[in-house]
Protein backbone atom coordinates (compact mmCIF):
# COMPACT_ATOMS: atom_id res chain seq x y z
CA UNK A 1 100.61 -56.66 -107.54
CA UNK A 2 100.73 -59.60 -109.90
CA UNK A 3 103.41 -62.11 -109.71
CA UNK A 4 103.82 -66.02 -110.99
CA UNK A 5 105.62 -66.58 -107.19
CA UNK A 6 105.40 -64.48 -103.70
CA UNK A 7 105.86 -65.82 -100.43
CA UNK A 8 103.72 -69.01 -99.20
CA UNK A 9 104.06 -67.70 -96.04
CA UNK A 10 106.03 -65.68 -93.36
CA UNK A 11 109.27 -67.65 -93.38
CA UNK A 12 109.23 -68.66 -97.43
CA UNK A 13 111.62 -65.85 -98.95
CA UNK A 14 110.31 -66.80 -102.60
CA UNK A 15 111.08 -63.95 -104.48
CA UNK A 16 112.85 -61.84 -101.77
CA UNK A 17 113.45 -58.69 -103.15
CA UNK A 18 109.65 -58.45 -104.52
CA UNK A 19 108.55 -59.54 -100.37
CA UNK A 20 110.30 -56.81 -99.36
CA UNK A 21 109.06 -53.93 -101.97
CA UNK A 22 105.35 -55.83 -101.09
CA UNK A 23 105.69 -55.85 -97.48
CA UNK A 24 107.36 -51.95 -97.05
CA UNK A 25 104.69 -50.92 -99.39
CA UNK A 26 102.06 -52.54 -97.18
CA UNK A 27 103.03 -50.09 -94.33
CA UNK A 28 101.91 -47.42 -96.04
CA UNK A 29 99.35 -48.51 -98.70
CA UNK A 30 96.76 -51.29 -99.02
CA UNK A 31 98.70 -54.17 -100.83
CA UNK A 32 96.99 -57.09 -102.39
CA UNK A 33 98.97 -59.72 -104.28
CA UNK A 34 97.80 -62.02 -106.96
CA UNK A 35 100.23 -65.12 -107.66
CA UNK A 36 99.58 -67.03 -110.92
CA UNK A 37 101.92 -70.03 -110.43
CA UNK A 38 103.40 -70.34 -106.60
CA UNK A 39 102.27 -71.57 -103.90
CA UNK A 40 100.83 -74.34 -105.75
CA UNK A 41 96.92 -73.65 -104.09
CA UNK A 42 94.21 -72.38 -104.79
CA UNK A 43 93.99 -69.96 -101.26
CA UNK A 44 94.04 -66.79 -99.56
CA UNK A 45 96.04 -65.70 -96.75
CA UNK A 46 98.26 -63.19 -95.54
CA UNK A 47 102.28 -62.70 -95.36
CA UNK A 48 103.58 -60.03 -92.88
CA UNK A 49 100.33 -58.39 -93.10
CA UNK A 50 99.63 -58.27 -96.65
CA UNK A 51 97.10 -60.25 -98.42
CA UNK A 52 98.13 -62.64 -101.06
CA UNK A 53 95.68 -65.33 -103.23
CA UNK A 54 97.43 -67.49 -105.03
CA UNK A 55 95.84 -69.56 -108.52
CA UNK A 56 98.27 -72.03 -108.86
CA UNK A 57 97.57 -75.83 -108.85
CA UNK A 58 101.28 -77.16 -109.81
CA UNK A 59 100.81 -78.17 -112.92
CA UNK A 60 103.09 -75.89 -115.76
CA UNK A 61 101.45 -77.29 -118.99
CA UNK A 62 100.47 -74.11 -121.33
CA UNK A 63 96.53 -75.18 -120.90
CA UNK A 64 96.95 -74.98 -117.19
CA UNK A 65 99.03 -71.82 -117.39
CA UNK A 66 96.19 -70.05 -119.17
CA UNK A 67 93.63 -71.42 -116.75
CA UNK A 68 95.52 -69.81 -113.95
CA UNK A 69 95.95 -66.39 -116.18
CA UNK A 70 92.15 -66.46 -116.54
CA UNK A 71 91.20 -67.32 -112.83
CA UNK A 72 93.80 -64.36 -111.40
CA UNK A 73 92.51 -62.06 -113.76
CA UNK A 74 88.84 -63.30 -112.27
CA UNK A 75 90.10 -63.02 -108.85
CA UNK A 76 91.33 -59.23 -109.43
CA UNK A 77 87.96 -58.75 -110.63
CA UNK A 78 86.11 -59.99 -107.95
CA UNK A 79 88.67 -58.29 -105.52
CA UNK A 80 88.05 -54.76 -107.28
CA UNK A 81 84.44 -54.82 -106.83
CA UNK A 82 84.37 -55.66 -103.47
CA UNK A 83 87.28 -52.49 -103.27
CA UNK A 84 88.78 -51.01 -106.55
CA UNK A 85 91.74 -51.09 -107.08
CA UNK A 86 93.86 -47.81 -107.67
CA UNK A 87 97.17 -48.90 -109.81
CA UNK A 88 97.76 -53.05 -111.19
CA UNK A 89 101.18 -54.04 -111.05
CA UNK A 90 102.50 -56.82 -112.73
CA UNK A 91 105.96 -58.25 -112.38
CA UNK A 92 107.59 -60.28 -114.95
CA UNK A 93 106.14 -59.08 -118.98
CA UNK A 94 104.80 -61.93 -119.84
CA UNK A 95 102.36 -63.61 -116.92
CA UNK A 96 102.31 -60.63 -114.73
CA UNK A 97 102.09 -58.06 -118.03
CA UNK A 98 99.25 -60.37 -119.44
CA UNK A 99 97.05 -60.51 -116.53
CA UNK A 100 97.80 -56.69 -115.50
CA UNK A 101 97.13 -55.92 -119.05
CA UNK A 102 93.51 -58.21 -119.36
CA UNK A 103 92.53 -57.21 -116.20
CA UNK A 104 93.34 -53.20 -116.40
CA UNK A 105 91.68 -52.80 -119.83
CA UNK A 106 88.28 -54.83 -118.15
CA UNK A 107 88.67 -52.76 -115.33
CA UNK A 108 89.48 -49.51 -116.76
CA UNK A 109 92.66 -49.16 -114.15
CA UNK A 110 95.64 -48.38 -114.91
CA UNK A 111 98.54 -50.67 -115.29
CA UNK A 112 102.61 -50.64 -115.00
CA UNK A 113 104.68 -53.87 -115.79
CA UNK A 114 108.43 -54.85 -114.50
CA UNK A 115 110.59 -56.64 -116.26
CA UNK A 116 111.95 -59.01 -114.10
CA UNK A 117 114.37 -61.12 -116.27
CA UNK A 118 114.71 -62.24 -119.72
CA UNK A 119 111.74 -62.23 -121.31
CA UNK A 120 111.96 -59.28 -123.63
CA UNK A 121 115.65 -60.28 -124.46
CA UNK A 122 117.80 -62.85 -125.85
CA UNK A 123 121.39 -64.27 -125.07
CA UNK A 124 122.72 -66.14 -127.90
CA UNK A 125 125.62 -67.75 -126.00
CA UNK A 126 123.63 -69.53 -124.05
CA UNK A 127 120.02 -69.48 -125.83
CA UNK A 128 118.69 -67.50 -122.87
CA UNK A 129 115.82 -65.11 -122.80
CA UNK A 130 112.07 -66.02 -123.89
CA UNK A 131 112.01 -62.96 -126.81
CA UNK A 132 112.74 -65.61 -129.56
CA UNK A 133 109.79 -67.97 -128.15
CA UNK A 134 106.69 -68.37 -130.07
CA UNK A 135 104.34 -68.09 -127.28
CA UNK A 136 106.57 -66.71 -124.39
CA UNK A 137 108.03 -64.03 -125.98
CA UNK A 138 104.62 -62.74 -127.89
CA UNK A 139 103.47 -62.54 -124.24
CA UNK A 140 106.09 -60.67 -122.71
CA UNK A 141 105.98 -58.36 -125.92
CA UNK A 142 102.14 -57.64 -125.23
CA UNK A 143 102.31 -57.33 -121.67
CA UNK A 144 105.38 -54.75 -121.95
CA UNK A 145 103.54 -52.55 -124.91
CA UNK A 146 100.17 -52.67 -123.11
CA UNK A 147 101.64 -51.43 -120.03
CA UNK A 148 101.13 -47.75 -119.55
CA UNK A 149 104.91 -47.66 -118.09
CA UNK A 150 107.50 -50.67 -118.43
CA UNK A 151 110.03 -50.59 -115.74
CA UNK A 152 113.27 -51.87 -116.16
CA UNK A 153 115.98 -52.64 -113.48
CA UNK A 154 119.20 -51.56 -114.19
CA UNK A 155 120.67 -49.40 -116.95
CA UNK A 156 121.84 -52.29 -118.54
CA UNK A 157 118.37 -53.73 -118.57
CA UNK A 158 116.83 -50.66 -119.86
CA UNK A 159 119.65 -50.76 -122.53
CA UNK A 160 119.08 -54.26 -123.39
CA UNK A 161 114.89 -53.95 -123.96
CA UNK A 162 115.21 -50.71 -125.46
CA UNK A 163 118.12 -52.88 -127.91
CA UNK A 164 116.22 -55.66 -128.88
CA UNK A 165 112.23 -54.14 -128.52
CA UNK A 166 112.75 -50.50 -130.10
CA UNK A 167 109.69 -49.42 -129.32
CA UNK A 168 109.90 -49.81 -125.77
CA UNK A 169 110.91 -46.91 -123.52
CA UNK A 170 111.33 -48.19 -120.07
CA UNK A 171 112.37 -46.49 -116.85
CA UNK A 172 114.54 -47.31 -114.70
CA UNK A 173 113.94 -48.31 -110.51
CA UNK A 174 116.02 -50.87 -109.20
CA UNK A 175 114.50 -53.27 -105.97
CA UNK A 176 116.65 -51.40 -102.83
CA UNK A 177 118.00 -53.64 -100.54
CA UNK A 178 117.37 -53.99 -96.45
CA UNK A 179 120.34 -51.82 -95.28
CA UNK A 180 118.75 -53.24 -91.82
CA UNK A 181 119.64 -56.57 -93.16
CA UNK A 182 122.48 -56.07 -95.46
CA UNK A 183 125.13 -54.04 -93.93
CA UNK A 184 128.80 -54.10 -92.99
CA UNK A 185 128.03 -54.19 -89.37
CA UNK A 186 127.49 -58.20 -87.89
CA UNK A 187 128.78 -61.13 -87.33
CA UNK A 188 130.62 -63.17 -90.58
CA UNK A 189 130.90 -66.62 -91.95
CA UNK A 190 134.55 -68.22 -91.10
CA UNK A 191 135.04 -69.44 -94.88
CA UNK A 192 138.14 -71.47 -95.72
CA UNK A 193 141.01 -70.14 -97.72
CA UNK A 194 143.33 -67.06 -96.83
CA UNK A 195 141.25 -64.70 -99.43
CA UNK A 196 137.58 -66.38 -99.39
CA UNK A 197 136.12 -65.82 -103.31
CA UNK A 198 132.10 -65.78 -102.66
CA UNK A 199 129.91 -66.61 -106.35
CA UNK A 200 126.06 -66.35 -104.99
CA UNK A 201 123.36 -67.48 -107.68
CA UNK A 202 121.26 -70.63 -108.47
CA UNK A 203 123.19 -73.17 -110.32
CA UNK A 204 121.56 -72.34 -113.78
CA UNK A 205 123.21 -71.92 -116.83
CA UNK A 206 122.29 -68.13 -117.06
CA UNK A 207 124.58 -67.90 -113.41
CA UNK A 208 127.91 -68.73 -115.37
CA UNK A 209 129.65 -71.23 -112.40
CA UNK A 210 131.43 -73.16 -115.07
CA UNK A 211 133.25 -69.80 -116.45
CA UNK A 212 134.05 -69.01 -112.31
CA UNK A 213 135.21 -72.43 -111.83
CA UNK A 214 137.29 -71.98 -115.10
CA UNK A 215 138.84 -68.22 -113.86
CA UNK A 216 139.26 -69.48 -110.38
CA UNK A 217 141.47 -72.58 -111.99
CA UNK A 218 144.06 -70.25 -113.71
CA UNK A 219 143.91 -67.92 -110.81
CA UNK A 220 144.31 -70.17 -107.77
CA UNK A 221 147.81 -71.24 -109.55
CA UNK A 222 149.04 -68.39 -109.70
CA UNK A 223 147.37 -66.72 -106.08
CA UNK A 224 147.89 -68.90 -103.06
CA UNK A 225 145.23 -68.98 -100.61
CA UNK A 226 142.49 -68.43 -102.90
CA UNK A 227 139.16 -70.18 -101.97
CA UNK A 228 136.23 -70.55 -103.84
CA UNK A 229 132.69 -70.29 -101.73
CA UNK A 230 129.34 -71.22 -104.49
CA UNK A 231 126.58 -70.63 -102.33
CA UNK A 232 123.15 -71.71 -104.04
CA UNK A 233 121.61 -74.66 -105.74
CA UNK A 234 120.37 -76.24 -109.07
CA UNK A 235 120.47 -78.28 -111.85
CA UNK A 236 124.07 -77.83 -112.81
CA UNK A 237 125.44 -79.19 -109.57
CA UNK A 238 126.37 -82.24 -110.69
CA UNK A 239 128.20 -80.95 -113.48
CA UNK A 240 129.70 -78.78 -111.93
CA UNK A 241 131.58 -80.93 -109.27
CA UNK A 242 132.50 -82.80 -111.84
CA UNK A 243 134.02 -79.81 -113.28
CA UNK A 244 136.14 -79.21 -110.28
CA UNK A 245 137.19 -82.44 -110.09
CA UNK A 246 138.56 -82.57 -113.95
CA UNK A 247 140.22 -78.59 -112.93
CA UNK A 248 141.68 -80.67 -110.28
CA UNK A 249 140.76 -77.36 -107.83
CA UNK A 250 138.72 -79.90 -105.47
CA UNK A 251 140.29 -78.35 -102.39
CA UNK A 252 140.31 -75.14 -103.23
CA UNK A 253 136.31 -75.03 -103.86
CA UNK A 254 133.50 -75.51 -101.53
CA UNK A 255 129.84 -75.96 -102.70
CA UNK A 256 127.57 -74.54 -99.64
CA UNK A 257 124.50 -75.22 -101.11
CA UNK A 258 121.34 -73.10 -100.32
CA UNK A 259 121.50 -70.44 -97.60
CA UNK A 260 118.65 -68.91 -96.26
CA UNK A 261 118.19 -65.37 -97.04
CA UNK A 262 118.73 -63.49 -93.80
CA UNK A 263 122.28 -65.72 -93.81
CA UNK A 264 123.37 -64.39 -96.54
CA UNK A 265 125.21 -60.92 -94.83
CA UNK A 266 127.18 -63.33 -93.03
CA UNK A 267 128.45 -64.81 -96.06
CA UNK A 268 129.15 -61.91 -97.77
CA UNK A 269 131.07 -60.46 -94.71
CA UNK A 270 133.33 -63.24 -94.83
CA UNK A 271 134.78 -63.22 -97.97
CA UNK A 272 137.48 -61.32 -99.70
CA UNK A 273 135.22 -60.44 -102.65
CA UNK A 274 132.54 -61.77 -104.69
CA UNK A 275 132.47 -62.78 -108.44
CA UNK A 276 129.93 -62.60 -110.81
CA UNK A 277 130.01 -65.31 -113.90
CA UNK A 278 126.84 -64.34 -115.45
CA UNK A 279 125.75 -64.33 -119.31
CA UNK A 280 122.92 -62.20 -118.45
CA UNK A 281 121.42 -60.23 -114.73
CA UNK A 282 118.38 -58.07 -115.03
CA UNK A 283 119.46 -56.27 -111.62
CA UNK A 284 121.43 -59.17 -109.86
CA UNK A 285 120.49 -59.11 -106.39
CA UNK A 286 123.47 -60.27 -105.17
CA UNK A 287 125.59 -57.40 -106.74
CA UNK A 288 123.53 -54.41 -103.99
CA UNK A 289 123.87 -57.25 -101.61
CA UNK A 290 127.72 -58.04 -101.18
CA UNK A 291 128.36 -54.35 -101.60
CA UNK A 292 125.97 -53.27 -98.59
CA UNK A 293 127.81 -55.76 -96.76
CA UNK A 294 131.05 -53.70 -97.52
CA UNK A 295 132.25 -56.49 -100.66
CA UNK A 296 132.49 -55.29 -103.96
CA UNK A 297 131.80 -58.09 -106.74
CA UNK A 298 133.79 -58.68 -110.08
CA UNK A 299 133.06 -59.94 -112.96
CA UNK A 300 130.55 -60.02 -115.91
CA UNK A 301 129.52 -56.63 -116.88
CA UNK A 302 125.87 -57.31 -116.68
CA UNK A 303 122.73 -55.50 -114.51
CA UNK A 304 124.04 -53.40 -111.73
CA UNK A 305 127.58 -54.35 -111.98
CA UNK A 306 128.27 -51.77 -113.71
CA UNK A 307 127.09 -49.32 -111.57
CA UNK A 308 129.37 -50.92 -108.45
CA UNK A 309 132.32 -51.64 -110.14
CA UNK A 310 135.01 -50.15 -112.16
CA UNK A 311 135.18 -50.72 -115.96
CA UNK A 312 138.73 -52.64 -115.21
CA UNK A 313 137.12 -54.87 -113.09
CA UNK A 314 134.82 -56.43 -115.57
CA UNK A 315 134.98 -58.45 -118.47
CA UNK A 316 132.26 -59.88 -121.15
CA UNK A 317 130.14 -62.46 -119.78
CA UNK A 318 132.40 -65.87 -120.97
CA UNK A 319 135.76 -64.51 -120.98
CA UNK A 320 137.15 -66.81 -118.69
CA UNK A 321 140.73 -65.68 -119.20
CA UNK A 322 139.56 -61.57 -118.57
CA UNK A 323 137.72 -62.58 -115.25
CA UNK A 324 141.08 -64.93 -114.07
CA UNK A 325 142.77 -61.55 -114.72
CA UNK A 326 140.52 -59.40 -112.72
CA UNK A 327 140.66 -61.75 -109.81
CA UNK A 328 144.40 -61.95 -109.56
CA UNK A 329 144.47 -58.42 -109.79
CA UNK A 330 142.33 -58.16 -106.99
CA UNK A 331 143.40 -60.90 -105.37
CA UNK A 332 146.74 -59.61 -104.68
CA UNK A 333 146.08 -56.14 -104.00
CA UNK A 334 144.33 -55.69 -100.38
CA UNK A 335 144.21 -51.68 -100.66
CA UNK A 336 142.35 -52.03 -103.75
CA UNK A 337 139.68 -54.49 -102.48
CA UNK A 338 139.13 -51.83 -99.78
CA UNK A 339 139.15 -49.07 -101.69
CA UNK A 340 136.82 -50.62 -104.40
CA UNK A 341 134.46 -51.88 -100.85
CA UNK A 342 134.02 -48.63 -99.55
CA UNK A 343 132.81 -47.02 -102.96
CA UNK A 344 130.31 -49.99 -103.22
CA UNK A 345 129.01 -49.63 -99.73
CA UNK A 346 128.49 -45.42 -100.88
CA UNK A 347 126.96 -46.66 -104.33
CA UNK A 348 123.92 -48.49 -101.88
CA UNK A 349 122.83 -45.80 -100.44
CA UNK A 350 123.07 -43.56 -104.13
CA UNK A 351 120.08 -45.31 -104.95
CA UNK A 352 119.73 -48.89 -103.88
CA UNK A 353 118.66 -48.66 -100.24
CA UNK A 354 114.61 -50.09 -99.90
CA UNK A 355 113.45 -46.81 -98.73
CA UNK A 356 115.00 -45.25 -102.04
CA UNK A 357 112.76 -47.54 -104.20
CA UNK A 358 109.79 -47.26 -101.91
CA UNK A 359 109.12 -43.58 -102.68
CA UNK A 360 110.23 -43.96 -106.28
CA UNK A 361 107.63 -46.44 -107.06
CA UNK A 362 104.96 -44.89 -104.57
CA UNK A 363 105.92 -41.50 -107.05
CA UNK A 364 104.90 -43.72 -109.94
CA UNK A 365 101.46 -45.20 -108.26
CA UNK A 366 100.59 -41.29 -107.58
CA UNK A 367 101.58 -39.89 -111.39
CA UNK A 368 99.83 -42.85 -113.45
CA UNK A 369 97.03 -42.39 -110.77
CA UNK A 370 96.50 -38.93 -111.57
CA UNK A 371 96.70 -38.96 -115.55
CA UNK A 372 93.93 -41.72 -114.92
C-alpha cells in the first residue's frame, strides 16, 4: 500500500479508516506500507503488526515532494527484491497513483489506485479539488489512467470522476467501518441542549461549518432546545467563533475541538442527529459512523449521504435555508429521527461494515492477480 500519511505509530489514528483496511488486511495477508509524506522520517517500523517505511522529511516544497516520490518508489524496489510484491496499492491519484504507477510498470506488478478525495474533481463554489491544477491535477490524472482499476468511494464519487474525467471507469468499495467500535451499544457523551445537533469534520472550508452555523441560526429560533456540538479542528476556527458570535447563537453552540477517534461513538450516541455542511465528501467517514452508532446525519447530498438518508432530508451543498428546513423538520419530529436511525444502522451492515470491504478488496487483489 502507498499512502502520503499512515499511522506513526500504535496510538496515531492518521488516516483511520485506511489503519483499519491496513491492519484487518494484515491478519490475513502480508501488508507492507509505503508513506510518501507522514511521519516526517526517514524509518521503518511496525503499527499493529504491519510494517510501514515512511520517506518523508517535513518539508512540502514540489522539489522535496518528488524526492520523496523517487525514494518510495526506490524503497518498493528494494522491498520487492528482497520479497515481490503481489498487487501495489496506492491511495490518493496523484502521490499514491504516481508512485504505484512508476513503481508497477519497473516492476512489472500490477497496480490499483483509490481515489481518496478531490483530486480528479473540482468544486467551483469553493475552488476545491486539485483537477484544475497544473501539476496536481496532471498527477492525479496519470496515476488514475495508469492504474489497472481506479476505485472510487461512494456512488457519488464514482459519479463525480466518471463526470469530470470521461474516460475513467471506476468501481465502487467504500472503507467499512469497526461495527466493534461504532455501534449503538455503549456509553454516550452528556452534550448540552434538549436535542444535541453533532457536525464532525476538520474545520476546512471543504467541511461547510459556516453554512451549519448559518442553518442552525434560523433553526434554533424557531426549535427550542437545539444545541449545536462541532467536534474537530482547523484553520477556520477563528472565523468561525466569530461567526457565532455575529449569529448571536453563542450559547447555543459548543466548539469541542479534536476528539480522539475511539471517542467518537460516544459522541455520536449523544446527540439527536448529525449534520453534514459539506461542498464536497468522497465517502465522508463520519456519515457510516453516526449511523452505526444508531444517528442518521442530514444535510449536503454528497458521498455516502445519499445512500443513508432520504432524498427529503438533503439539500445542495450551500443552501443554507434547505438544510435550516431539514433540521426543523427533524428537529421536531422524534418518530422520524428514529425511524430514519434504525434504517441507517440496517444501511451499515448493507455494505459498510469492515469485514464487507475486507473481502471486496481481497476479491480485487485475487482477480488483478490472476489476469497478471
Amino acid at each position: 500500500m502507498v499512502t502520503p500519511g499512515f499511522s506513526a505509530s500504535d496510538e496515531d489514528w492518521c488516516i483511520p479508516a485506511l489503519q483499519d483496511l491496513a491492519c484487518r488486511l494484515g491478519e490475513r495477508h502480508e501488508v507492507h506500507v509505503f508513506a510518501t509524506t507522514y511521519p516526517h522520517r526517514l524509518s521503518e517500523y511496525m503499527v499493529k503488526g504491519i510494517r510501514v517505511s515512511s520517506f518523508g522529511d517535513g518539508r512540502y516544497t514540489r522539489l522535496a515532494l518528488m524526492r520523496q516520490i523517487w525514494k518510495t518508489v526506490a524503497g518498493i524496489e528494494a522491498a520487492h527484491h528482497d520479497k515481490p510484491f503481489d498487487v501495489l496499492h496506492g491511495f490518493w491519484a496523484d502521490q499514491g497513483g504516481i508512485v504505484t504507477t512508476w513503481a508497477a510498470r519497473r516492476l512489472s506488478v500490477p497496480n490499483i489506485v483509490t481515489s481518496m478525495a478531490g483530486e480528479l474533481t473540482f468544486e467551483p463554489l469553493i475552488g476545491y479539488g486539485k483537477r484544475k491544477r497544473p501539476i496536481a491535477g496532471r498527477m492525479g490524472r496519470f496515476g488514475a489512467r495508469s492504474a489497472d482499476i481506479l476505485i472510487a468511494l461512494s456512488h457519488f464519487h464514482a459519479h463525480r470522476i466518471k463526470m469530470e474525467q470521461p474516460t475513467l471507469e471506476p468501481r465502487v468499495i467504500p472503507f467499512g467501518i469497526d461495527a466493534n467500535r461504532f455501534s449503538p451499544r455503549g456509553s454516550a457523551q452528556s452534550l448540552d441542549g434538549q436535542i444535541p445537533v453533532l457536525s464532525v469534520g476538520s474545520l476546512v472550508p471543504v467541511k461547510g461549518h459556516a453554512i451549519v452555523l448559518q442553518a442552525f441560526a434560523i433553526a434554533s429560533k424557531q426549535v427550542a432546545g437545539l444545541h449545536l456540538h462541532i467536534v474537530g479542528e482547523g484553520q477556520l476556527e477563528p472565523e468561525l467563533r466569530r461567526h457565532v458570535e455575529d449569529l448571536g447563537i453563542s450559547r447555543e453552540v459548543s466548539f469541542h475541538g479534536h476528539v480522539e477517534h475511539h471517542m467518537l461513538p460516544r459522541m455520536y450516541r449523544g446527540a439527536s442527529f448529525s449534520v453534514l455542511g459539506s461542498y464536497f465528501e468522497s465517502l465522508g467517514m463520519v456519515i457510516p459512523e453516526a449511523a452505526a452508532c444508531g444517528l442518521v446525519t442530514i444535510g449536503s447530498a454528497v458521498g455516502a449521504a445519499p445512500d443513508f438518508c432520504p432524498e427529503e432530508f438533503l439539500s445542495q451543498p450551500g443552501d443554507s435555508a434547505a438544510l435550516a428546513a431539514n433540521m426543523i423538520k427533524l428537529a421536531t419530529d422524534c418518530g422520524i429521527r428514529k425511524r430514519l436511525a434504525r434504517n441507517a444502522v440496517e444501511k451499515v451492515h448493507d455494505g459498510y461494515v469492515l469485514e464487507q470491504s475486507i473481502r471486496a478488496h481481497e476479491e480485487l487483489y485475487c482477480c488483478i492477480k490472476s489476469r497478471s
